[in-house]
N, C-alpha and C. Protein backbone atom coordinates (compact mmCIF):
# COMPACT_ATOMS: atom_id res chain seq x y z
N UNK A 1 0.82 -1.20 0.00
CA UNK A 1 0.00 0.00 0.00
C UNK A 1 0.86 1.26 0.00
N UNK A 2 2.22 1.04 0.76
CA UNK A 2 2.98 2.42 1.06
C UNK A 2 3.34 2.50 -0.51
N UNK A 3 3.57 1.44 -0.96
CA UNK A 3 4.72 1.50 -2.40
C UNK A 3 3.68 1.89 -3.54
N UNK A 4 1.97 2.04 -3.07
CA UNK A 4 1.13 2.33 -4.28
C UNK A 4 0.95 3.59 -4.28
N UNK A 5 1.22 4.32 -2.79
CA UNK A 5 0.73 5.57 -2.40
C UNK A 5 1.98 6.44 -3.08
N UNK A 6 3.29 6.10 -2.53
CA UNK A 6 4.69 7.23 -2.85
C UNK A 6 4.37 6.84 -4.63
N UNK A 7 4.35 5.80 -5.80
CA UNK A 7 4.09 5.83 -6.88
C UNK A 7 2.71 7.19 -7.25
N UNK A 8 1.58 6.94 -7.26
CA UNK A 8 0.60 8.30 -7.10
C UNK A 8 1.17 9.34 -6.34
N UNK A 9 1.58 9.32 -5.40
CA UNK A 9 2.05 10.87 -5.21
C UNK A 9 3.27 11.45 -6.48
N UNK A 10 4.24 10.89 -6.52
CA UNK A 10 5.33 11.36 -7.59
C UNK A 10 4.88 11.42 -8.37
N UNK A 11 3.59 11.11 -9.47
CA UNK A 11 2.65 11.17 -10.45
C UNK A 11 2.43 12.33 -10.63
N UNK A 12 1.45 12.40 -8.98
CA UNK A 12 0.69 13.90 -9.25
C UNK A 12 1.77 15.07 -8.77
N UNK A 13 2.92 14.70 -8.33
CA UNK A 13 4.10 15.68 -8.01
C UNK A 13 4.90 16.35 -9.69
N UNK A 14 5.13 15.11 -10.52
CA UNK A 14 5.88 15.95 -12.08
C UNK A 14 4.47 15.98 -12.73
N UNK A 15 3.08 15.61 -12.54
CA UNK A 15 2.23 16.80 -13.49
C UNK A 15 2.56 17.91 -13.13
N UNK A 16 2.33 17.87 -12.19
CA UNK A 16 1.73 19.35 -11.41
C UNK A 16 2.96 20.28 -11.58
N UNK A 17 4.59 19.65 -11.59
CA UNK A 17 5.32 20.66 -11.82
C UNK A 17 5.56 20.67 -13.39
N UNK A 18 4.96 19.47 -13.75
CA UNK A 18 4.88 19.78 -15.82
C UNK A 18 3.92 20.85 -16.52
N UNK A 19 2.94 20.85 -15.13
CA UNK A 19 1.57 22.14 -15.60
C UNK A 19 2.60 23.45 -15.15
N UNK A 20 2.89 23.27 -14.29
CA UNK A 20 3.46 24.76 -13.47
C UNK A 20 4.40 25.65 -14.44
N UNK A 21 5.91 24.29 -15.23
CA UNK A 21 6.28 25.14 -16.14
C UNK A 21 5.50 25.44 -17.57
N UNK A 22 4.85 24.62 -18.28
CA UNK A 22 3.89 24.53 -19.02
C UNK A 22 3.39 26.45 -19.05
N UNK A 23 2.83 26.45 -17.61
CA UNK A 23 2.25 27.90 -17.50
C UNK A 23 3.10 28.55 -17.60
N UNK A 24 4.49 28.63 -16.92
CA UNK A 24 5.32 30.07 -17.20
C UNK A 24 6.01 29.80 -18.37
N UNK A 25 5.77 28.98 -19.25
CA UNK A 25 6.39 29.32 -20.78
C UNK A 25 5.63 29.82 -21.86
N UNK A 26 4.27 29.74 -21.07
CA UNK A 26 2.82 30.46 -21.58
C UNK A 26 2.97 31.95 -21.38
N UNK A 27 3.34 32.10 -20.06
CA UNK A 27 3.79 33.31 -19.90
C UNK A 27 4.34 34.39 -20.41
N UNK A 28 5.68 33.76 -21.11
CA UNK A 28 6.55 34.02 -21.84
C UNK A 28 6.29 33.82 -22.72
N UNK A 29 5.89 33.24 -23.74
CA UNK A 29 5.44 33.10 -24.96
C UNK A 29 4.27 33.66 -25.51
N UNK A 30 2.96 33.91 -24.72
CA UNK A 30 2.24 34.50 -25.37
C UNK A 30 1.61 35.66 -25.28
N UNK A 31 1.45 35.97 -26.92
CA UNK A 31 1.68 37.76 -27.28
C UNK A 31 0.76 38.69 -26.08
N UNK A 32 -0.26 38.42 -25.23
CA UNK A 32 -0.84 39.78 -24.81
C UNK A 32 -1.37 39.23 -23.13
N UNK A 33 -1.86 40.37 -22.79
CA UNK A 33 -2.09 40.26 -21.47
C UNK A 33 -3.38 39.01 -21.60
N UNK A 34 -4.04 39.02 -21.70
CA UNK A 34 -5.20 38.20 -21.82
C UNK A 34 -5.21 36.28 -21.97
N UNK A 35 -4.29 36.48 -23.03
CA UNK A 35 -3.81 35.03 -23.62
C UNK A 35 -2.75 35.02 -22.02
N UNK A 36 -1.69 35.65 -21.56
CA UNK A 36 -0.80 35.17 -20.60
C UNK A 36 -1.68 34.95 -19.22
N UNK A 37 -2.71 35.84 -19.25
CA UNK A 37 -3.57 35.44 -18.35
C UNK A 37 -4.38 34.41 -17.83
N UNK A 38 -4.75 33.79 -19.17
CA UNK A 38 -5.10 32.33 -19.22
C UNK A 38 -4.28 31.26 -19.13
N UNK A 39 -3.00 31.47 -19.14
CA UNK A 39 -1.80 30.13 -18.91
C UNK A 39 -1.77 30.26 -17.77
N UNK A 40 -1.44 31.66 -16.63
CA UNK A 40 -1.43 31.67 -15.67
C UNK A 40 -2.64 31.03 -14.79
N UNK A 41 -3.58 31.48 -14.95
CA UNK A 41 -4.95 31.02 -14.36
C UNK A 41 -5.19 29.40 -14.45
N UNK A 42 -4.94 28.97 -15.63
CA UNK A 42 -5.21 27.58 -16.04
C UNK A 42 -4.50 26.87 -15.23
N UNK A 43 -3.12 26.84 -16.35
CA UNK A 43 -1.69 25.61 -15.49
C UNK A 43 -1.32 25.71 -14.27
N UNK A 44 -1.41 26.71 -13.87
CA UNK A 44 -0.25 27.28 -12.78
C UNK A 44 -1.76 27.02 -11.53
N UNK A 45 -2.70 27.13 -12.09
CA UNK A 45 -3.57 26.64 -10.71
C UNK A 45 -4.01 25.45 -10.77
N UNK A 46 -3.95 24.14 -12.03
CA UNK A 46 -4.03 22.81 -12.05
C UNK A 46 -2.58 22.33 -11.37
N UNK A 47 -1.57 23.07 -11.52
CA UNK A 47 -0.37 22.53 -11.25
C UNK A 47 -0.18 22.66 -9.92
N UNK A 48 -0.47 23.73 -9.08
CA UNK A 48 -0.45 23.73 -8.14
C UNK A 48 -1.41 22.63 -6.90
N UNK A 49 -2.32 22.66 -7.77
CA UNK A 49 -3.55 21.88 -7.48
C UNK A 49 -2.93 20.19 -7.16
N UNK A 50 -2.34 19.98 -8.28
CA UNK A 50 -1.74 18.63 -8.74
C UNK A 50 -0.21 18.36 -7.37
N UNK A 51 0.50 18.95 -7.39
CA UNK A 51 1.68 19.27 -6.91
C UNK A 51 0.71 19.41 -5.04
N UNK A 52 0.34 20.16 -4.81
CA UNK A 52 0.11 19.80 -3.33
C UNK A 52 -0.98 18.60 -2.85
N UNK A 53 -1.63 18.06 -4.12
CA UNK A 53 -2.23 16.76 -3.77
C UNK A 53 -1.00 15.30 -3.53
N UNK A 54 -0.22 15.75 -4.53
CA UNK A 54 1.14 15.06 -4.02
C UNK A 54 1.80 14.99 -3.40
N UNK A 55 2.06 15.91 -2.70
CA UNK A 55 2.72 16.29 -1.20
C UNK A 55 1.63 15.34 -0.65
N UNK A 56 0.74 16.34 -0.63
CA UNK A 56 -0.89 15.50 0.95
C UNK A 56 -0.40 13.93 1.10
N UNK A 57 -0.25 13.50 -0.30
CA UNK A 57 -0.38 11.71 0.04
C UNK A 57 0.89 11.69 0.61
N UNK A 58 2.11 12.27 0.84
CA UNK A 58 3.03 11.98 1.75
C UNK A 58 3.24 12.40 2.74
N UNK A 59 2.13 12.89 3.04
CA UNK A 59 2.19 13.61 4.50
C UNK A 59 1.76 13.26 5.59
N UNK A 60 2.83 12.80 6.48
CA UNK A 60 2.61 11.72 7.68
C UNK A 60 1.72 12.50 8.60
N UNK A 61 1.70 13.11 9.05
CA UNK A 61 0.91 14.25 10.23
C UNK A 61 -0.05 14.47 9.55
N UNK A 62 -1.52 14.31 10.34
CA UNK A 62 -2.68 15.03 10.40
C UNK A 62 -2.98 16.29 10.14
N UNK A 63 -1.85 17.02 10.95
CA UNK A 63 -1.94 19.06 10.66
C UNK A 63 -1.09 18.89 9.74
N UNK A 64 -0.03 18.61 8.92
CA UNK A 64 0.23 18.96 8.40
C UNK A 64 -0.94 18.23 6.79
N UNK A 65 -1.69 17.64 6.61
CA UNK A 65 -2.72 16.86 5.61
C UNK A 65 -3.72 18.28 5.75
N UNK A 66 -4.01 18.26 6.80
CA UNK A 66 -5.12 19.58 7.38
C UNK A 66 -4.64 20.54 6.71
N UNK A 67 -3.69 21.42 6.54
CA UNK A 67 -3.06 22.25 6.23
C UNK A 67 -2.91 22.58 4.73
N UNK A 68 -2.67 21.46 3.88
CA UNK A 68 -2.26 21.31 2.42
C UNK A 68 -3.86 21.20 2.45
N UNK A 69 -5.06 20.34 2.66
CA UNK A 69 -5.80 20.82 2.50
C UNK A 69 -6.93 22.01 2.63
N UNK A 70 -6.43 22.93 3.54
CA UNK A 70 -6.98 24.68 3.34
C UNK A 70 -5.91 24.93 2.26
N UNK A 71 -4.94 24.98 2.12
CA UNK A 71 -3.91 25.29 0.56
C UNK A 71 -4.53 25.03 -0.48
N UNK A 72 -5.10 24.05 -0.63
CA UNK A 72 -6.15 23.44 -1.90
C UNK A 72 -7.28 24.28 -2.11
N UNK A 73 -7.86 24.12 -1.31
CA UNK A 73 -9.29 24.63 -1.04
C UNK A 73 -9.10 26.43 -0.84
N UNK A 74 -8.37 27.06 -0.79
CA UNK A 74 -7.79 28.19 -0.38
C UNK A 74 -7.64 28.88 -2.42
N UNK A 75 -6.52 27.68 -2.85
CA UNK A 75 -6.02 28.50 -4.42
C UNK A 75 -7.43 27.62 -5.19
N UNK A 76 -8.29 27.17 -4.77
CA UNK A 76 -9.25 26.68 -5.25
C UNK A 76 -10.30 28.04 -5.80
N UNK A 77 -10.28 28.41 -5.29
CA UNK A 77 -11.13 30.06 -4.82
C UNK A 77 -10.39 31.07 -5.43
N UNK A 78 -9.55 31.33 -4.79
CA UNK A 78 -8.89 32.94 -5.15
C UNK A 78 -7.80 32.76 -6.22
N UNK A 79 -7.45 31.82 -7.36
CA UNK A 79 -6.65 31.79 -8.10
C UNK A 79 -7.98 32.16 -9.49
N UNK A 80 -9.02 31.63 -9.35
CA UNK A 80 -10.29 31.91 -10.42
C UNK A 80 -10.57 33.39 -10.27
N UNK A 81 -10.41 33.37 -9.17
CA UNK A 81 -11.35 35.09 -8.75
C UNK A 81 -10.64 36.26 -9.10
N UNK A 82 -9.22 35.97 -8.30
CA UNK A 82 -8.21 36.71 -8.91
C UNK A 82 -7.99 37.10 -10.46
N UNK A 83 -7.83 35.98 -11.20
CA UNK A 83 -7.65 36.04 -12.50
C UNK A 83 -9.00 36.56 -13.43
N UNK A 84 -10.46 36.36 -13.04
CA UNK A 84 -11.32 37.13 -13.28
C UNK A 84 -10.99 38.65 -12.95
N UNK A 85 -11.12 38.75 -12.28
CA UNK A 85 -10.89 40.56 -11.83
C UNK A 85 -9.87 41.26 -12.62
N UNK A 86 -8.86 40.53 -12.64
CA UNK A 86 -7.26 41.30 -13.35
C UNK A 86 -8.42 41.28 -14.96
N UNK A 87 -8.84 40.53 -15.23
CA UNK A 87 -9.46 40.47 -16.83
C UNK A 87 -10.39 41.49 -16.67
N UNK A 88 -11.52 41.52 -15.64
CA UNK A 88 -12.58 42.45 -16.35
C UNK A 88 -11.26 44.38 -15.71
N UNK A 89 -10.81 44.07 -14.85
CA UNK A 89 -10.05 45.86 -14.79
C UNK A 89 -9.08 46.06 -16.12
N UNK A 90 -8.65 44.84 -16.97
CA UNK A 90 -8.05 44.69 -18.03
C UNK A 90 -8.84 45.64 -18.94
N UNK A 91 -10.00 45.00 -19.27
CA UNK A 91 -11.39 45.06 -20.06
C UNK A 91 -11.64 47.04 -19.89
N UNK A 92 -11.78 47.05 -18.55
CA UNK A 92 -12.32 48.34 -18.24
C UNK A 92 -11.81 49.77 -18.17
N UNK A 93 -9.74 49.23 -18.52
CA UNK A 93 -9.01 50.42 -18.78
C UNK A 93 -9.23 50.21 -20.32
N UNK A 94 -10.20 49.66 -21.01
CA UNK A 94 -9.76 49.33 -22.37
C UNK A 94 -8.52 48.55 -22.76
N UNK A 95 -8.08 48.17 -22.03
CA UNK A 95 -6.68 47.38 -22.78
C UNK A 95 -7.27 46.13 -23.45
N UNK A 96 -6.84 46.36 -25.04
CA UNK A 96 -8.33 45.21 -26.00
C UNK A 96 -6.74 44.02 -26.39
N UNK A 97 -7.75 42.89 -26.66
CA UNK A 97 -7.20 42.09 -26.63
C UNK A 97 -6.06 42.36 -28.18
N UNK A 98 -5.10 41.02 -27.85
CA UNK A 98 -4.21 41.33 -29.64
C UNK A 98 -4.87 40.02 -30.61
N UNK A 99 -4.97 40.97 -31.57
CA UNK A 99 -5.56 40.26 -32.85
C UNK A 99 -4.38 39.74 -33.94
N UNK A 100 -4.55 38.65 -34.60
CA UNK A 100 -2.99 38.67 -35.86
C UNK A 100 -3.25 39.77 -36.65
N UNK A 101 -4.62 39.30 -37.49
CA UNK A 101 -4.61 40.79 -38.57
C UNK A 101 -6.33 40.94 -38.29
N UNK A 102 -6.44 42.21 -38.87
CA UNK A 102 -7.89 42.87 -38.62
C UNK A 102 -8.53 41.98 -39.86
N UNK A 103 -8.07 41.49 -41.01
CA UNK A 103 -9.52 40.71 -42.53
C UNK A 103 -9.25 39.46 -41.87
N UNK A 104 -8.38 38.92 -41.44
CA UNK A 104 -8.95 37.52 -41.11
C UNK A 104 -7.29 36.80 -41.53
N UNK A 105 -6.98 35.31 -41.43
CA UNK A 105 -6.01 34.72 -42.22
C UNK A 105 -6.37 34.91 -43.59
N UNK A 106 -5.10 34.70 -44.36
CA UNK A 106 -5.20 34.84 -45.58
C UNK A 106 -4.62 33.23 -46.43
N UNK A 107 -5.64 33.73 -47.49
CA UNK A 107 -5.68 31.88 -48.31
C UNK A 107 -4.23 31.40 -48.69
């Protein structure tokens, strides 16, 4: 059982840090606030998500299980909310999203 549990945890330990960089190369890579906003919001809060469920399963202590789970339940909430808000004050200084070209792709 110990040897099924440390296998699933290291699982959900390199998603979660495969989402995490995943997101900051999103970061870096894409062209505008909006699009980087969504790598951030997405990966970086599945990854995190992923990455402290992997810890939890190795975590011998009660407070410390207790703990990673308000961490969960905590970026569960305010990583959505957050990233809503930065979008609509985005929205509301006008900062418009980036387009490739204004007619469309071309044939």
């Amino acid at each position: 059982m110990a040897a099924t549990l440390d296998i699933l945890s290291w699982i959900l330990i390199v998603i979660g840090a495969g989402l995490s960089i995943v997101g900051a190369v999103g970061l870096l890579r894409f062209p505008d606030f909006f699009t980087r906003l969504h790598a951030a919001g997405i990966a970086d809060t599945l990854g995190a998500w992923a990455l402290m469920v992997g810890i939890l399963l190795q975590a011998e202590s009660w407070l410390v299980a207790v703990k990673l789970i308000l961490i969960v339940v905590f970026l569960f909430f305010t990583s959505p909310t957050a990233t809503h808000a930065l979008a609509r004050a985005a929205l509301a200084s006008r900062l418009n999203p980036w387009t490739k070209n204004a007619t469309g792709p071309k044939p």
